[in-house]
C-alpha atoms as a PDB file:
ATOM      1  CA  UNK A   1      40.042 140.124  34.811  1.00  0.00           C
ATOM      2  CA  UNK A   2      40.830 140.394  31.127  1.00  0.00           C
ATOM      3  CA  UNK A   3      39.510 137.334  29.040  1.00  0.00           C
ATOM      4  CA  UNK A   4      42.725 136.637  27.436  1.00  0.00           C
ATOM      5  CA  UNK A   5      43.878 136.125  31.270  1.00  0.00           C
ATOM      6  CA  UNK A   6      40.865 134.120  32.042  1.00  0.00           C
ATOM      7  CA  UNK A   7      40.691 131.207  29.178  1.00  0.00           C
ATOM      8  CA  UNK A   8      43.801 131.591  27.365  1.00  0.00           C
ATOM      9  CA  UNK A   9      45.974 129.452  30.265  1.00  0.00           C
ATOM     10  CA  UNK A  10      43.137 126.792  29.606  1.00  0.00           C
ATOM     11  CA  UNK A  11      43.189 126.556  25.546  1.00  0.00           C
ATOM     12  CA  UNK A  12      47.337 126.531  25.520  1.00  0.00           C
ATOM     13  CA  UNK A  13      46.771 123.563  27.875  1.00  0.00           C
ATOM     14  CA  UNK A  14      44.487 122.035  25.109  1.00  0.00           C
ATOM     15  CA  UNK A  15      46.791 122.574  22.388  1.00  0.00           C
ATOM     16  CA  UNK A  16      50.154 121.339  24.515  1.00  0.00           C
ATOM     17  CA  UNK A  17      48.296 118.390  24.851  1.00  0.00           C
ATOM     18  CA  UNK A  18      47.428 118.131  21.188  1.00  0.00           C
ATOM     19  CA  UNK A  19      51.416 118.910  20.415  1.00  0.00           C
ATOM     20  CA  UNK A  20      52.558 116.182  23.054  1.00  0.00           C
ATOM     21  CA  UNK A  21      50.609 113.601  21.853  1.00  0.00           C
ATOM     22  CA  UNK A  22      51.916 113.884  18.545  1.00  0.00           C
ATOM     23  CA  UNK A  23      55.197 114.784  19.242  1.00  0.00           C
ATOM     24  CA  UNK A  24      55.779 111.980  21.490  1.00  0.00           C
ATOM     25  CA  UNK A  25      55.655 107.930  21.433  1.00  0.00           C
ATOM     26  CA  UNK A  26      54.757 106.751  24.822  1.00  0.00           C
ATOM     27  CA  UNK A  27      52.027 104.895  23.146  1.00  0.00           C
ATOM     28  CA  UNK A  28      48.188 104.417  23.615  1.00  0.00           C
ATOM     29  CA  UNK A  29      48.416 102.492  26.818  1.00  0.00           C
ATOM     30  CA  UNK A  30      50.273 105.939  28.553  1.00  0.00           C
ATOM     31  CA  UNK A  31      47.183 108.129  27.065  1.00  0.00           C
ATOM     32  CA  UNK A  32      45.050 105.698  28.286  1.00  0.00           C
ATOM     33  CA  UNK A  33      46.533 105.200  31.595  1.00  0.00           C
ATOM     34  CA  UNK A  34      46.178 108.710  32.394  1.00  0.00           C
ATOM     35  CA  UNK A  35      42.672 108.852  31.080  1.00  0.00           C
ATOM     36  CA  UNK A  36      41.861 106.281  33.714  1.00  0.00           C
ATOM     37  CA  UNK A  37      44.100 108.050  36.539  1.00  0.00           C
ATOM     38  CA  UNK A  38      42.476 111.421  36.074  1.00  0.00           C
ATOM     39  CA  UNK A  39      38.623 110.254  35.591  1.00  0.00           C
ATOM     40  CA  UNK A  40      39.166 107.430  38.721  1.00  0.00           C
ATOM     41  CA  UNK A  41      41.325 109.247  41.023  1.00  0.00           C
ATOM     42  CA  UNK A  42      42.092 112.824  40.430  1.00  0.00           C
ATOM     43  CA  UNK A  43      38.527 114.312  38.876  1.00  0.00           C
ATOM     44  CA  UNK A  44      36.210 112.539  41.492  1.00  0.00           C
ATOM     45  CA  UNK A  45      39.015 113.922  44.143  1.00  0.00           C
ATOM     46  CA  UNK A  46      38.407 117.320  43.255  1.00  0.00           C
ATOM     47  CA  UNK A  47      34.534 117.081  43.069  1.00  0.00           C
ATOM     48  CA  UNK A  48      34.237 115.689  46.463  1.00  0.00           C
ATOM     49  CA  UNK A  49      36.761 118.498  47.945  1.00  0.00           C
ATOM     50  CA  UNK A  50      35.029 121.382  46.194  1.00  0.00           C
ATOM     51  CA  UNK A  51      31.601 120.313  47.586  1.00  0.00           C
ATOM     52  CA  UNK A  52      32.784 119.065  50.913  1.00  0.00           C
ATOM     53  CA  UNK A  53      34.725 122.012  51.785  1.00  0.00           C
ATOM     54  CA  UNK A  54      32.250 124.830  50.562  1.00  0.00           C
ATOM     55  CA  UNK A  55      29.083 125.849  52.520  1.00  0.00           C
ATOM     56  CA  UNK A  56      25.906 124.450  50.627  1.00  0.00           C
ATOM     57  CA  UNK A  57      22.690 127.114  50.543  1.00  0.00           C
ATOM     58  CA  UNK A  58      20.293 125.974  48.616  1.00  0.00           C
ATOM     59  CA  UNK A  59      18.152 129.076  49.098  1.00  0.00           C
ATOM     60  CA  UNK A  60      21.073 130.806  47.478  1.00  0.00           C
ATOM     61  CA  UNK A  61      21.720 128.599  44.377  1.00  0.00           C
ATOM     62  CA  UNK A  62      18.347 126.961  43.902  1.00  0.00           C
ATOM     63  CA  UNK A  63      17.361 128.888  41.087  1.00  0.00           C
ATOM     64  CA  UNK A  64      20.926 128.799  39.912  1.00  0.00           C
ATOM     65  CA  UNK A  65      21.011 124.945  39.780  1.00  0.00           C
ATOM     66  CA  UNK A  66      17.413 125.122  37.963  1.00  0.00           C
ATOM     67  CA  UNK A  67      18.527 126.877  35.211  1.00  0.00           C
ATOM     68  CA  UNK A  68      21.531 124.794  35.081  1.00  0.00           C
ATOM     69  CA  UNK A  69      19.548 121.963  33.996  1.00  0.00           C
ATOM     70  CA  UNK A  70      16.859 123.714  31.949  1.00  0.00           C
ATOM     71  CA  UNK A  71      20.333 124.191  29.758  1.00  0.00           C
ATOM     72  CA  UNK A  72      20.697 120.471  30.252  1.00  0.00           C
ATOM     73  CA  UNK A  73      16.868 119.971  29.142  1.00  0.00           C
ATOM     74  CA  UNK A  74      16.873 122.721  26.208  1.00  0.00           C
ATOM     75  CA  UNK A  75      20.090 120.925  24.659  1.00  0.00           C
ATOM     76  CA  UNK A  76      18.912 117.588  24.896  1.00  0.00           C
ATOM     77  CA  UNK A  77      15.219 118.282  23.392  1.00  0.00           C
ATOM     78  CA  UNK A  78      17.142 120.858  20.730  1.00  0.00           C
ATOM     79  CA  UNK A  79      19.260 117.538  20.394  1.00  0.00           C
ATOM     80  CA  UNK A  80      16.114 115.330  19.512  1.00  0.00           C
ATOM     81  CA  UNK A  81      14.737 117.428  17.060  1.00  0.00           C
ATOM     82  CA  UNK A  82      17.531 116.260  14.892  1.00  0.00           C
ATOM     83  CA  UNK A  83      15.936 112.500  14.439  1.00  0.00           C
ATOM     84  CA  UNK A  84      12.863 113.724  12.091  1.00  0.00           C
ATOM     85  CA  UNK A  85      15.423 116.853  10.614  1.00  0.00           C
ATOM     86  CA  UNK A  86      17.884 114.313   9.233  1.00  0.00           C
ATOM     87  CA  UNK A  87      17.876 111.281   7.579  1.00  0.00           C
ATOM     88  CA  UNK A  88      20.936 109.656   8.215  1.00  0.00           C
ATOM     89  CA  UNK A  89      22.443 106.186   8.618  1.00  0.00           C
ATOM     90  CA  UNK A  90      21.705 103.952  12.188  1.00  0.00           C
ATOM     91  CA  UNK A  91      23.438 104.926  14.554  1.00  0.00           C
ATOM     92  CA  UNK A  92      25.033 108.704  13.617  1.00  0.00           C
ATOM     93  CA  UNK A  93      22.128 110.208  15.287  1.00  0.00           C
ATOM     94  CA  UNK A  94      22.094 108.005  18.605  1.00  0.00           C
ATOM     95  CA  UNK A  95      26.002 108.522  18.562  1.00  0.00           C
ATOM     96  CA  UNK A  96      25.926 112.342  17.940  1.00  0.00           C
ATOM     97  CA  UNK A  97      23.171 113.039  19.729  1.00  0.00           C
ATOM     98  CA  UNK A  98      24.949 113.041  23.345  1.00  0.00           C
ATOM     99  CA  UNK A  99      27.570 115.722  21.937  1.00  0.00           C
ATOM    100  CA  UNK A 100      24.652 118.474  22.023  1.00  0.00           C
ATOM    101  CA  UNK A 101      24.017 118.120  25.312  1.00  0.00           C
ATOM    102  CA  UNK A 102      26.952 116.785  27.412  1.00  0.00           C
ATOM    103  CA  UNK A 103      29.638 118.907  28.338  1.00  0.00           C
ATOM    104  CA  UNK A 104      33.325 118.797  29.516  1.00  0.00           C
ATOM    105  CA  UNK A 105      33.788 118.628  33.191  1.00  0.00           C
ATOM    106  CA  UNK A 106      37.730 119.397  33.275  1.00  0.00           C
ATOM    107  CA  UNK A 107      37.028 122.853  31.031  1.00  0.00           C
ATOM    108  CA  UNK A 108      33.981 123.644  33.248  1.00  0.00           C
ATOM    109  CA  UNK A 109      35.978 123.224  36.479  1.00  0.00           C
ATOM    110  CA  UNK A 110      39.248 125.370  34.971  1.00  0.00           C
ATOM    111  CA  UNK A 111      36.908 127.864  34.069  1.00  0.00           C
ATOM    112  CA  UNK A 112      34.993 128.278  37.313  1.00  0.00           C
ATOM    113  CA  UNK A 113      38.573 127.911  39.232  1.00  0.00           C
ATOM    114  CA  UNK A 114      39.601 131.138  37.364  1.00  0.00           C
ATOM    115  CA  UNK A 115      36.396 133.700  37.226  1.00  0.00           C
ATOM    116  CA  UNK A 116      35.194 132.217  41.276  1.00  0.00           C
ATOM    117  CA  UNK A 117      38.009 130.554  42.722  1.00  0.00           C
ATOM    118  CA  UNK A 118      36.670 128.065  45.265  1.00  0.00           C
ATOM    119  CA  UNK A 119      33.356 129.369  45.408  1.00  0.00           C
ATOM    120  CA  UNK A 120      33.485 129.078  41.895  1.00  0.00           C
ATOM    121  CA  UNK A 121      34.917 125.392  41.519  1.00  0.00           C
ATOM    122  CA  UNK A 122      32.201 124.384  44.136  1.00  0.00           C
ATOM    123  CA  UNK A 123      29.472 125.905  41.994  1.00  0.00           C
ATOM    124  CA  UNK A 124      30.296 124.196  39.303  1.00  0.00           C
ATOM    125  CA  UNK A 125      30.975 120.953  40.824  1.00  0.00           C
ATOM    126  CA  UNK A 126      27.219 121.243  42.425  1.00  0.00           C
ATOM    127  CA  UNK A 127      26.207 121.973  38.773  1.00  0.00           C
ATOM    128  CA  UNK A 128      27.772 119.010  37.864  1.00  0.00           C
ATOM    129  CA  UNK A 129      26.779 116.705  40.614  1.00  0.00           C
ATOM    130  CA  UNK A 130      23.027 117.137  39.130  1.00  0.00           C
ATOM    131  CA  UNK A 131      23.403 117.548  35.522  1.00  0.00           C
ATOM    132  CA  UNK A 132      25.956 114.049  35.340  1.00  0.00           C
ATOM    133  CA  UNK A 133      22.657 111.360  35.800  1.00  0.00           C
ATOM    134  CA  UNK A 134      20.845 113.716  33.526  1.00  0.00           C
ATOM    135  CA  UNK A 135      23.082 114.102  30.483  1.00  0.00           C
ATOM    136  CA  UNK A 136      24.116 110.517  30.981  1.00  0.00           C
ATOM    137  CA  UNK A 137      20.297 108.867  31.337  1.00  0.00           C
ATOM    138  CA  UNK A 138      20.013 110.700  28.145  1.00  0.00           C
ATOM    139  CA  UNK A 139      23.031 109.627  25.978  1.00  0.00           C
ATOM    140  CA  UNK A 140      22.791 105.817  27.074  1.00  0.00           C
ATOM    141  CA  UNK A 141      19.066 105.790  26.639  1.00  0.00           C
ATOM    142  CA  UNK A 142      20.098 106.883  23.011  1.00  0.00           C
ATOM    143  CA  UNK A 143      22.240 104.453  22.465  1.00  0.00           C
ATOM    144  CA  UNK A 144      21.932 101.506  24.893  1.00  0.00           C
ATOM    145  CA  UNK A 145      19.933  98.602  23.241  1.00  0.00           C
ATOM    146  CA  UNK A 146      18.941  96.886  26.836  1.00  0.00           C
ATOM    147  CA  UNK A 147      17.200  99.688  28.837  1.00  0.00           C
ATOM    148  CA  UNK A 148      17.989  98.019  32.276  1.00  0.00           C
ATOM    149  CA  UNK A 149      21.710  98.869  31.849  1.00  0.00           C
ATOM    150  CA  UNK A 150      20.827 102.603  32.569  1.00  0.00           C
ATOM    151  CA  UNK A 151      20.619 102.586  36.303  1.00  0.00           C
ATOM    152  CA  UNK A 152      23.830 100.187  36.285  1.00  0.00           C
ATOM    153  CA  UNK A 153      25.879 103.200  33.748  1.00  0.00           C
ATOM    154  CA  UNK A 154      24.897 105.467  36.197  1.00  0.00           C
ATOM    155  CA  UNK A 155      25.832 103.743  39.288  1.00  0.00           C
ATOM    156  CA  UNK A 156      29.096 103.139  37.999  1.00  0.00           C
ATOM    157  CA  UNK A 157      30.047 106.815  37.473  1.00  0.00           C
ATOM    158  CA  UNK A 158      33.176 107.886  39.479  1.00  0.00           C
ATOM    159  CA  UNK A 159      32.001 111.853  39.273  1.00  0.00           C
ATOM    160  CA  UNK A 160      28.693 111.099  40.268  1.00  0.00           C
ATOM    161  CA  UNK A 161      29.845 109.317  42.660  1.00  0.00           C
ATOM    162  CA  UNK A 162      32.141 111.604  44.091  1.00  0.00           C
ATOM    163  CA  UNK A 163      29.014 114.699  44.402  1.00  0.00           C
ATOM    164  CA  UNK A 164      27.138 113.089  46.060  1.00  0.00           C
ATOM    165  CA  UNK A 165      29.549 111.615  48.937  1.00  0.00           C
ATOM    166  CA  UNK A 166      30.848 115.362  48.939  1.00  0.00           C
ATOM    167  CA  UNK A 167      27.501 117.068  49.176  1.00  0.00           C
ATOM    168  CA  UNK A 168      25.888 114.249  51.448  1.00  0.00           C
ATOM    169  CA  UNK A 169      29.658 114.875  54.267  1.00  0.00           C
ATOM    170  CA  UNK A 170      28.686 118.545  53.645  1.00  0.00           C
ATOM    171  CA  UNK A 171      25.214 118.550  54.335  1.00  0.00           C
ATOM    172  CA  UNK A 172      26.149 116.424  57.673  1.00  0.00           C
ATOM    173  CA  UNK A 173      27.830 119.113  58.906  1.00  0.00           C
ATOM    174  CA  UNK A 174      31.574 117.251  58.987  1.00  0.00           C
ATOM    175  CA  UNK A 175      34.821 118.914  58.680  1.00  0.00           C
ATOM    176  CA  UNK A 176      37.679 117.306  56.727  1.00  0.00           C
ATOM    177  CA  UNK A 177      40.641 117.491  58.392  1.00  0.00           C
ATOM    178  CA  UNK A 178      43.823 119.531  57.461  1.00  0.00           C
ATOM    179  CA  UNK A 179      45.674 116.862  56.223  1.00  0.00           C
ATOM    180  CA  UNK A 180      42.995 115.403  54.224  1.00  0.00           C
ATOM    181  CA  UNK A 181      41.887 118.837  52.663  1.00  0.00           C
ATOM    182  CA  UNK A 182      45.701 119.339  51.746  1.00  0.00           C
ATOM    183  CA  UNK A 183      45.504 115.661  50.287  1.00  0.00           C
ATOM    184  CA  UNK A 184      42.697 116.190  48.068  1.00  0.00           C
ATOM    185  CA  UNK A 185      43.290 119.879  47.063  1.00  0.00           C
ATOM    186  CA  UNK A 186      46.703 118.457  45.615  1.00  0.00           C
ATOM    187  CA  UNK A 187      45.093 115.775  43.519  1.00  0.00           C
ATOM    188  CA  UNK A 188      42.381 118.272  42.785  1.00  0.00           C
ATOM    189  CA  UNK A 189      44.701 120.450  41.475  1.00  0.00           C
ATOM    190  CA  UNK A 190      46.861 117.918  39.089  1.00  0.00           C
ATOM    191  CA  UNK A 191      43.361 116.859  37.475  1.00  0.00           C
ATOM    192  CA  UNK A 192      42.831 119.720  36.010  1.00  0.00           C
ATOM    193  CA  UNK A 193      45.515 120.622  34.025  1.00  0.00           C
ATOM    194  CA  UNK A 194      46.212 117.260  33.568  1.00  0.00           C
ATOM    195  CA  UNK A 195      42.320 116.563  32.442  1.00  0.00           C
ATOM    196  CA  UNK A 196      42.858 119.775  29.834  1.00  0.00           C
ATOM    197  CA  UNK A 197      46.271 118.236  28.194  1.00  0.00           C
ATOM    198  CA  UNK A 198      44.218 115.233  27.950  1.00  0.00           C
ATOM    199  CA  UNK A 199      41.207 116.983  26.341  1.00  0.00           C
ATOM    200  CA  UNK A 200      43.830 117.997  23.259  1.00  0.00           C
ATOM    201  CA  UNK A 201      45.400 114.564  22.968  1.00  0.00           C
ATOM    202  CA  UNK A 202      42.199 113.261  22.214  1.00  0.00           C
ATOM    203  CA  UNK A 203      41.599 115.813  19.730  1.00  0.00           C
ATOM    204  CA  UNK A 204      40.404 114.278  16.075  1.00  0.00           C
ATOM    205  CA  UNK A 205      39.455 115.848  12.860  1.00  0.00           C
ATOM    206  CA  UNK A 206      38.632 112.689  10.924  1.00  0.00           C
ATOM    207  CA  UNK A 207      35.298 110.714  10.376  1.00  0.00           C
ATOM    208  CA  UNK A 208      32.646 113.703   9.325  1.00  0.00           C
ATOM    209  CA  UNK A 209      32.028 111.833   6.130  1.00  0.00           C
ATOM    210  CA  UNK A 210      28.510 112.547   5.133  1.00  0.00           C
ATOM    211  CA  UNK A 211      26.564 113.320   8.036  1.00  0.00           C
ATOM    212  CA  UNK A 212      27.787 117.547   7.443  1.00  0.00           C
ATOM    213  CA  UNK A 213      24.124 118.770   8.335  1.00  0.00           C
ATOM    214  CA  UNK A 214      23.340 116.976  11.341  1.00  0.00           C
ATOM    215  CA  UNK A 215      27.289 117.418  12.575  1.00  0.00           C
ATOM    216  CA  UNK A 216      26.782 120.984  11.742  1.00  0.00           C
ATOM    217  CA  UNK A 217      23.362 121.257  14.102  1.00  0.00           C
ATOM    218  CA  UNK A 218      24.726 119.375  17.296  1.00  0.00           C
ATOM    219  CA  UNK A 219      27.331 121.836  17.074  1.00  0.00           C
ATOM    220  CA  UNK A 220      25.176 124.892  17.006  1.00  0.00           C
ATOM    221  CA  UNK A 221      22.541 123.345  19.794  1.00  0.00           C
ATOM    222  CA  UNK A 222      25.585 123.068  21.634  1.00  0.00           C
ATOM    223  CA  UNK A 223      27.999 126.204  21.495  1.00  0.00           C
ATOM    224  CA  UNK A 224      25.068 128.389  20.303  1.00  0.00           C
ATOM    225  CA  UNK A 225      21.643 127.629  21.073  1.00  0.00           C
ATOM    226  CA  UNK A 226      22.101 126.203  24.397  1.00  0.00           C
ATOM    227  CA  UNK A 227      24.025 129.420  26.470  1.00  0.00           C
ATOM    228  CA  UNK A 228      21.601 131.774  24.531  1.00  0.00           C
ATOM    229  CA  UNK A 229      18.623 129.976  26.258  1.00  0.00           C
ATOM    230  CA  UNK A 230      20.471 129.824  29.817  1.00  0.00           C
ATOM    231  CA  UNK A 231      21.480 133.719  29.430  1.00  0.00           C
ATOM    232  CA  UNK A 232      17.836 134.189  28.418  1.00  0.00           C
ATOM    233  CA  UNK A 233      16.792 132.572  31.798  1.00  0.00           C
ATOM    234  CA  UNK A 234      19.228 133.568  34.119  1.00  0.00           C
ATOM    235  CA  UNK A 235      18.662 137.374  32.914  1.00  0.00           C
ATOM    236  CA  UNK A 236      15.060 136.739  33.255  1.00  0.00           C
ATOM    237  CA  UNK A 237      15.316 134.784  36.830  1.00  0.00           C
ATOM    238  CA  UNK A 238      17.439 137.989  37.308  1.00  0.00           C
ATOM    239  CA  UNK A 239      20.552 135.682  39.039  1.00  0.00           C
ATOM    240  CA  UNK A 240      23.352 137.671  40.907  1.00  0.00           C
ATOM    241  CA  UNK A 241      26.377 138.633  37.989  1.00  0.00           C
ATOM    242  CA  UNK A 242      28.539 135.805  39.392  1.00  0.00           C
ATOM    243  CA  UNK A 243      26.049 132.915  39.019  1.00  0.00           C
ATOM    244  CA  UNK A 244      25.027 134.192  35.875  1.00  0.00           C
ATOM    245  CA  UNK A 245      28.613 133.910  34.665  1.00  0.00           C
ATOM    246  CA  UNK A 246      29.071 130.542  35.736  1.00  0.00           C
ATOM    247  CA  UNK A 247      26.050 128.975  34.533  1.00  0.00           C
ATOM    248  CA  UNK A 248      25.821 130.166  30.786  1.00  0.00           C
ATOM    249  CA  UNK A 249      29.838 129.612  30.493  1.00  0.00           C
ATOM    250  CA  UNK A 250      28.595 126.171  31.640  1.00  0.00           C
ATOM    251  CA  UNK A 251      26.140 125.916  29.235  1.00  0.00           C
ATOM    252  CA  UNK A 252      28.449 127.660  26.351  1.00  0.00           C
ATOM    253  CA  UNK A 253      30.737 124.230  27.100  1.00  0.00           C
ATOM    254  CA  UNK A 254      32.430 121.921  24.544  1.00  0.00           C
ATOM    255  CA  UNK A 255      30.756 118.490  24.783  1.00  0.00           C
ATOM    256  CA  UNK A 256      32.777 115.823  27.265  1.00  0.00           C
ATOM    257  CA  UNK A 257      35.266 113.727  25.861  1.00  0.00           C
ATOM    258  CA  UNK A 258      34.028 110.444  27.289  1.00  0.00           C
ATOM    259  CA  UNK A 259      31.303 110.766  24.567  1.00  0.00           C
ATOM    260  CA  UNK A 260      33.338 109.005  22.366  1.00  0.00           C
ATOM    261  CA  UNK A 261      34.185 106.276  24.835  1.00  0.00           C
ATOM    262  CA  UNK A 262      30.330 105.851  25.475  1.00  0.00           C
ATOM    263  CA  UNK A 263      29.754 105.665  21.699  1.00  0.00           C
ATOM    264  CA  UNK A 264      32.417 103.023  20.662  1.00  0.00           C
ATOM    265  CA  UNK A 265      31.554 100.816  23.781  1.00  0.00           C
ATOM    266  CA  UNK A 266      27.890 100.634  22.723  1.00  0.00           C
ATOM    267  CA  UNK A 267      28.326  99.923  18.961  1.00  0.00           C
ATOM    268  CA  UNK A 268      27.525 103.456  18.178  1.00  0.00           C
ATOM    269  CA  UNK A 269      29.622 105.718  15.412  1.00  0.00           C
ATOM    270  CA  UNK A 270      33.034 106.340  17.077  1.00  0.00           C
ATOM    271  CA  UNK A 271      35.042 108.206  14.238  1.00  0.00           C
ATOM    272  CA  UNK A 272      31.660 110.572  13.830  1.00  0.00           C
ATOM    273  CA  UNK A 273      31.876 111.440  17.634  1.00  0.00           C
ATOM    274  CA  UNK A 274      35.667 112.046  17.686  1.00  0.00           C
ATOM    275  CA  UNK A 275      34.778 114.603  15.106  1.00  0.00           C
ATOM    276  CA  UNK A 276      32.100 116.661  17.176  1.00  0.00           C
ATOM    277  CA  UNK A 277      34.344 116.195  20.055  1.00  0.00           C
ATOM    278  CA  UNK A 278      37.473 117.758  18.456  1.00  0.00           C
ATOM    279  CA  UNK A 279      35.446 119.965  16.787  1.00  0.00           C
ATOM    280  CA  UNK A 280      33.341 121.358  19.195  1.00  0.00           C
ATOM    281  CA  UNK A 281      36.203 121.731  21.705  1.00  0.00           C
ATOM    282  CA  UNK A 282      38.442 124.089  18.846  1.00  0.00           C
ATOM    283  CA  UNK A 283      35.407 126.084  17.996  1.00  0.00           C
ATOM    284  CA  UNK A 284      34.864 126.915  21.698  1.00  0.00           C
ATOM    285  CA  UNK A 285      37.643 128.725  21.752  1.00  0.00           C
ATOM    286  CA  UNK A 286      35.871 131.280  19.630  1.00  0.00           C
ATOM    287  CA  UNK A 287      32.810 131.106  21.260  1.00  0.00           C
ATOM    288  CA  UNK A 288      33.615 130.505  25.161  1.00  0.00           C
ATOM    289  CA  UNK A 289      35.079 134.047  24.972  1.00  0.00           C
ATOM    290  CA  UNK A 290      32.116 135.935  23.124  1.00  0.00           C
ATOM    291  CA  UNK A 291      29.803 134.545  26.104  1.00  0.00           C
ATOM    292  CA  UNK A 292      32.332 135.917  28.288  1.00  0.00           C
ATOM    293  CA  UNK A 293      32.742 139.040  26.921  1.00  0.00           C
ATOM    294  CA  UNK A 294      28.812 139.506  26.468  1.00  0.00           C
ATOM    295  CA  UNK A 295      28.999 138.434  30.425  1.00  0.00           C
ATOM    296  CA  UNK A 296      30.892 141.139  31.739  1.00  0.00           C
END
């Protein structure tokens, strides 16, 4: 499939929802409505389907999942490296820090959807049920000033959540019934593009201010460093084409949008996340497609 096929449908989404938002005046409580409808309902719906529905071998993706979260590892110590590089103000690196290693679920799961179709979505969701308590026990112990809170963040997390009900009915051997697959595989569906207009609405290109270097390195760790590590170790771990695929377009993700919510409800630097949010997500679109490209 041509890779204009493959990730364009996914970036217009972005940029409709960038247009709408702007465009429009159904007001913050709308935007946030939806935020809360798709992360809630409709996301943790189609994580539980994809992993309930699919056959689980982990002598077939063992190694894939490993290298899934060396990516995880290799962004968040290329992430850390940043505290003795830069001398900034409190609380721009605790807040930034998060953006070079967490990634957007809703891109990852379009993505997969299009180059694996349900193998593919339930790949990715199995990627995502074990890198979620990772990437987030990093980014709150950054920024959370009473350590005890960690388990509770984590506990608390719908899409977490979700992965592990889905994997635990799958690994039990049930069967969801018809009507229940149809159920979820309809809300399933409606997150994603939904979760993708979202991801442009959110879009922000204010707040950089002075921290330009350390912006500029979260941003590199992240769209750069990161999926040139994972296609290092999934060539060397010599991974069928298909995983391969999957895991460094993981890995070559934007960062998740819910850093920002993480970073303004902990007292961290909100406009400065916005930024490597928005801007991560736009330069992806260059750089999701030379990954692909180099993938196939």
């Amino acid at each position: 499939m041509h890779i204009v096929n493959i990730l364009l449908p996914d970036f217009l989404l972005i940029l409709f929802g960038a247009v709408l938002i702007r465009v429009t005046k159904w007001g913050a409580p709308f935007w946030e409505g939806m935020e809360r409808l798709i992360y809630y309902i409709l996301f943790p719906a189609l994580l539980f389907y994809s992993t309930a529905r699919s056959p689980i071998d982990f002598s077939r993706t063992g190694v894939f999942l490993q290298i899934a979260m060396a990516a995880c590892l290799s962004g968040i110590v290329l992430g850390w490296l940043a505290k003795p590089l830069f001398k900034v103000e409190p609380m721009v690196f605790e807040s930034g820090v998060q953006t070079a290693f967490r990634f957007n679920s809703y891109i990852a799961l379009a993505i997969a959807s299009r180059l694996g179709g349900p193998e593919g979505t339930s790949l990715m969701g199995l990627i995502i049920g074990f890198a979620v308590p990772l990437c987030n026990m990093a980014a709150v112990h950054a920024l959370v000033r009473n350590k005890g809170g960690l388990l509770l963040e984590l506990l608390k997390n719908p899409l977490l959540i979700a992965t592990l009900c889905g994997v635990s009915f799958n690994l039990a051997g049930f069967h969801l019934p018809e009507l229940a697959g149809a159920f979820l595989s309809r809300l399933g569906n409606a997150s994603i593009a939904l979760g993708l207009i979202m991801v442009g609405a959110g879009l922000r290109m204010t707040g950089l201010q002075a921290a330009k270097g350390i912006a500029a390195w979260f941003l590199a760790v992240k769209l750069v460093a990161v999926p040139a590590i994972t296609y290092a170790l999934g060539i060397w771990a010599q991974l069928p084409p298909e995983q391969l695929t999957l895991v460094v377009m993981f890995a070559a993700l934007p960062t998740a949008s819910s850093c920002y919510v993480l970073a303004v409800r902990m007292g961290g630097n909100g406009p400065l996340t916005a930024f490597l949010i928005s801007a991560g997500t736009l330069l992806s679109m260059g750089t999701l497609p030379v990954w692909l490209a180099l993938l196939q």
